[in-house]
C-alpha atoms as a PDB file:
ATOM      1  CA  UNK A   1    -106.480  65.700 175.997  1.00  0.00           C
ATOM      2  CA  UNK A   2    -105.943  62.306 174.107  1.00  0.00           C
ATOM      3  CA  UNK A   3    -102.921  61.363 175.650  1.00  0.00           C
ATOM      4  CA  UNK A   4    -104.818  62.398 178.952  1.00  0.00           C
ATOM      5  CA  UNK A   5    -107.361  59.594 178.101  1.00  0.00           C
ATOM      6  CA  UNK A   6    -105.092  57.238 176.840  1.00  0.00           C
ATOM      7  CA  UNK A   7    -102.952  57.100 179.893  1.00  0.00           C
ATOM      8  CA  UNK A   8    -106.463  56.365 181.798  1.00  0.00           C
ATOM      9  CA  UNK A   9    -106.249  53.414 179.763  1.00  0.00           C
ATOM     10  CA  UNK A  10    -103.124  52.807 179.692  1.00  0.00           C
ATOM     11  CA  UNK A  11    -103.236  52.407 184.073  1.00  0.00           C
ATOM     12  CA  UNK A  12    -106.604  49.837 183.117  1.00  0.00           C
ATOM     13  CA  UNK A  13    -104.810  47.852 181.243  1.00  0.00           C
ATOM     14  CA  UNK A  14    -101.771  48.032 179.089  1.00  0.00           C
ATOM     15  CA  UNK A  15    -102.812  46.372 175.316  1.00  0.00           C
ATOM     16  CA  UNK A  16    -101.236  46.503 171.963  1.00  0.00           C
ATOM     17  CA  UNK A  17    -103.834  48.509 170.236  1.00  0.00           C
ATOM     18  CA  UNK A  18    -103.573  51.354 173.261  1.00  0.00           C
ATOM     19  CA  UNK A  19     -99.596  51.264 172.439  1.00  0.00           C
ATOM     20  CA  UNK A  20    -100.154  51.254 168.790  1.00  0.00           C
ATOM     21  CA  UNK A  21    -102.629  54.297 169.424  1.00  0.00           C
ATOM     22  CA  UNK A  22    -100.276  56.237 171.899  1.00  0.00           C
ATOM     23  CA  UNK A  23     -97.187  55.593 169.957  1.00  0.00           C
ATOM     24  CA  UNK A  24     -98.717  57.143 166.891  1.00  0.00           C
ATOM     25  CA  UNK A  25    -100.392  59.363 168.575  1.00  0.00           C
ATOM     26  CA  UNK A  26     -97.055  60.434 169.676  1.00  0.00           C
ATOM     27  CA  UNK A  27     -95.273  60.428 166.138  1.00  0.00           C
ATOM     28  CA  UNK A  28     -98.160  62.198 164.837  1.00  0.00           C
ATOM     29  CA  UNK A  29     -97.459  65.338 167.283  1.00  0.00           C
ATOM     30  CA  UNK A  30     -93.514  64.971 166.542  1.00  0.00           C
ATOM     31  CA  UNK A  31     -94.751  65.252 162.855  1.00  0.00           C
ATOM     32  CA  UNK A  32     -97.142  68.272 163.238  1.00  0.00           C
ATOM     33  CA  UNK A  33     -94.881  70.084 165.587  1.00  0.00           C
ATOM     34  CA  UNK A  34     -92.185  69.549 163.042  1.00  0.00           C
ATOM     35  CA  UNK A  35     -94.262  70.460 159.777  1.00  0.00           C
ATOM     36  CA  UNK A  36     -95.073  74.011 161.756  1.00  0.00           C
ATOM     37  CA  UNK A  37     -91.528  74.758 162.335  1.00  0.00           C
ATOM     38  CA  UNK A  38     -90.961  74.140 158.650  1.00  0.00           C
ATOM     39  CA  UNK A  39     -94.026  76.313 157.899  1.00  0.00           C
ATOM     40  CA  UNK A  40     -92.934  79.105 159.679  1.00  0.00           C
ATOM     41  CA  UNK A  41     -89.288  79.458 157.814  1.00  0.00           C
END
Protein backbone atom coordinates (compact mmCIF):
# COMPACT_ATOMS: atom_id res chain seq x y z
CA UNK A 1 0.00 0.00 0.00
CA UNK A 2 2.91 2.54 0.69
CA UNK A 3 4.96 1.68 -2.04
CA UNK A 4 1.57 1.87 -4.05
CA UNK A 5 1.43 5.60 -3.01
CA UNK A 6 4.85 6.33 -3.28
CA UNK A 7 5.17 5.28 -6.85
CA UNK A 8 2.06 7.83 -7.43
CA UNK A 9 4.58 10.17 -6.38
CA UNK A 10 7.25 8.97 -7.62
CA UNK A 11 5.44 9.39 -11.61
CA UNK A 12 4.60 13.38 -10.11
CA UNK A 13 7.75 14.05 -9.56
CA UNK A 14 10.89 12.22 -8.71
CA UNK A 15 12.59 14.16 -5.33
CA UNK A 16 15.18 13.17 -2.88
CA UNK A 17 13.00 12.91 0.11
CA UNK A 18 10.46 10.40 -2.02
CA UNK A 19 13.85 8.29 -2.78
CA UNK A 20 15.05 8.59 0.70
CA UNK A 21 11.41 7.40 1.77
CA UNK A 22 11.13 4.50 -0.87
CA UNK A 23 14.62 3.34 -0.42
CA UNK A 24 14.06 2.86 3.27
CA UNK A 25 10.96 1.93 2.90
CA UNK A 26 12.45 -0.79 0.93
CA UNK A 27 15.35 -1.78 3.44
CA UNK A 28 12.88 -1.68 6.10
CA UNK A 29 10.78 -4.68 4.39
CA UNK A 30 14.25 -6.54 3.51
CA UNK A 31 14.80 -6.11 7.34
CA UNK A 32 11.35 -7.33 8.60
CA UNK A 33 11.12 -10.07 6.08
CA UNK A 34 14.53 -11.12 7.24
CA UNK A 35 13.96 -10.76 11.16
CA UNK A 36 10.72 -13.27 10.53
CA UNK A 37 12.76 -15.84 8.87
CA UNK A 38 15.11 -15.65 11.82
CA UNK A 39 12.07 -15.79 14.15
CA UNK A 40 10.73 -18.72 12.81
CA UNK A 41 14.11 -21.02 13.21
Amino acid sequence: MIVGVLFAVFSGSFTAPAALLFFGGLVALIVGIAQRDTDRT
